[in-house]
C-alpha atoms as a PDB file:
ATOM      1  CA  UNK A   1    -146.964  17.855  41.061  1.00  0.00           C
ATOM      2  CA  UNK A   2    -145.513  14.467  42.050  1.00  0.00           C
ATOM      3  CA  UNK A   3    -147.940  11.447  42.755  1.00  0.00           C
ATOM      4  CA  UNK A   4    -147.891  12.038  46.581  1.00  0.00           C
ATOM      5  CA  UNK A   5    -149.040  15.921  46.275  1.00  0.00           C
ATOM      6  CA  UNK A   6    -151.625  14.456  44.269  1.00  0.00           C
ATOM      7  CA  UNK A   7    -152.912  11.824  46.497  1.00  0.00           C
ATOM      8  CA  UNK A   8    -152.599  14.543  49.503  1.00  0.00           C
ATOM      9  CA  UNK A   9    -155.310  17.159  47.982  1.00  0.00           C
ATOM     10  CA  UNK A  10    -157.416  14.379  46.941  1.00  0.00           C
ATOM     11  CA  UNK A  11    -157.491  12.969  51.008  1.00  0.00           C
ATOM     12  CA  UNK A  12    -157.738  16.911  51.932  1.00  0.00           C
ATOM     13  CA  UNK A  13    -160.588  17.385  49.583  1.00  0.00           C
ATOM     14  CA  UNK A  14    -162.612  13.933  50.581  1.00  0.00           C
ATOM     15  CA  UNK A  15    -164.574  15.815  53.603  1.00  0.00           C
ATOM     16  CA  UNK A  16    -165.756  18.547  51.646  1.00  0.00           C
ATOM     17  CA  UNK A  17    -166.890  16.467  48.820  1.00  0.00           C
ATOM     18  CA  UNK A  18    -170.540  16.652  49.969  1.00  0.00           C
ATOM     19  CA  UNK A  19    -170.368  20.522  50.202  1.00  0.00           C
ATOM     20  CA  UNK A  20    -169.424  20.879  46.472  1.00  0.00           C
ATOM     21  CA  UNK A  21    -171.790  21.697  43.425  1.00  0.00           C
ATOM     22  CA  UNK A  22    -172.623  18.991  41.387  1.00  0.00           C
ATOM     23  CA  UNK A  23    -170.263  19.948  38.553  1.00  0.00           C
ATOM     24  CA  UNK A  24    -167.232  20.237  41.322  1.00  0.00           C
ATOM     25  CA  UNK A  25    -167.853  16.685  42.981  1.00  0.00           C
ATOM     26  CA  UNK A  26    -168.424  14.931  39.826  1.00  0.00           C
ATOM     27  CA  UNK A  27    -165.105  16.262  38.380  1.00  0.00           C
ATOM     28  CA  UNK A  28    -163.535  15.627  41.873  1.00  0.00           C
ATOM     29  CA  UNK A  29    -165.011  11.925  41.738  1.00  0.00           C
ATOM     30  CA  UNK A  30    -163.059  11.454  38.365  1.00  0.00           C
ATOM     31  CA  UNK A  31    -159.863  12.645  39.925  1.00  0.00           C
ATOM     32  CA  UNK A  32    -160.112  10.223  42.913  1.00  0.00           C
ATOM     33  CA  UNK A  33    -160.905   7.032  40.483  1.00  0.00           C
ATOM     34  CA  UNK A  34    -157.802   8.798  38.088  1.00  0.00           C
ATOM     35  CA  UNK A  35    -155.921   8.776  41.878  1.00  0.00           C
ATOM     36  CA  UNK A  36    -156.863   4.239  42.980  1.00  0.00           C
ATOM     37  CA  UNK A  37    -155.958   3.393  39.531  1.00  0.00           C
ATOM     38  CA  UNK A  38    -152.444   5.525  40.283  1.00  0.00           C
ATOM     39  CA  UNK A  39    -152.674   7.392  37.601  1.00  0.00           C
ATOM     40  CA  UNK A  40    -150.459  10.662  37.403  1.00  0.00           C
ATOM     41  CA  UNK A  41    -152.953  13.757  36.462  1.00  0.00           C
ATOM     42  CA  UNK A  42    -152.394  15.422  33.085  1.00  0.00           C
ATOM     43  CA  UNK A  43    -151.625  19.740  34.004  1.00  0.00           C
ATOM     44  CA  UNK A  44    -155.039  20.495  33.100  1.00  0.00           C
ATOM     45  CA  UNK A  45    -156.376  17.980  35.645  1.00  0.00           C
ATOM     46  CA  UNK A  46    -153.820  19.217  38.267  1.00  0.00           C
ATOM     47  CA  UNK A  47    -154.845  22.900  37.388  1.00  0.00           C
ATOM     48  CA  UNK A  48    -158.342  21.757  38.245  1.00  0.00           C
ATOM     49  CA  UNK A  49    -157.136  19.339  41.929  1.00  0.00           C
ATOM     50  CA  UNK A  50    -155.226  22.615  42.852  1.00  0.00           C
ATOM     51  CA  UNK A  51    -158.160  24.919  42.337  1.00  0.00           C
ATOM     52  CA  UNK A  52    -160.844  23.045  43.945  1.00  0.00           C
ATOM     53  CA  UNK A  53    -158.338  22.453  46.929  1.00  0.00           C
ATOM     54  CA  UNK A  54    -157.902  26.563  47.195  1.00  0.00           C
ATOM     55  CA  UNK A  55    -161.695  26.859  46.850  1.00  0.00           C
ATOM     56  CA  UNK A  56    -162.329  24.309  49.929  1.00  0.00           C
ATOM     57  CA  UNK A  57    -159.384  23.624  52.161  1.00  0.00           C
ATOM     58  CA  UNK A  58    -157.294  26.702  51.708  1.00  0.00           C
ATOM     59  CA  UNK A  59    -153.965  27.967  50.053  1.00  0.00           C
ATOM     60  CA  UNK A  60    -151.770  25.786  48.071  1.00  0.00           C
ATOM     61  CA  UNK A  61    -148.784  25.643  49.275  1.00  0.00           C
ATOM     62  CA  UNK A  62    -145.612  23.379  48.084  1.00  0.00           C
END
């Protein structure tokens, strides 16, 4: 996942941020501080960004 799809399912995800369980938006609010400081996501973390994008905005697609 380059930088870009990265900073793309973070700004998809930032409207549904209040509609996510606790455990979901605190994870998500990690990625999105990992994201300002432009830091690339380890696979784990991307496994996790591509997940709770499925979950909320819809298919994955690249």
């Amino acid at each position: 996942m380059t930088h870009d799809e990265q900073h793309k399912a973070i700004v998809g995800l930032m409207d549904f941020a209040r509609k996510m369980k606790r455990y979901d938006q605190e994870e998500f609010e990690m990625l999105v501080k990992r994201d300002k400081d432009d830091e690339d996501l380890d696979e784990k973390a991307q496994r996790r960004l591509v997940a709770l994008y499925e979950q909320f905005v819809g298919p994955w697609g690249r």
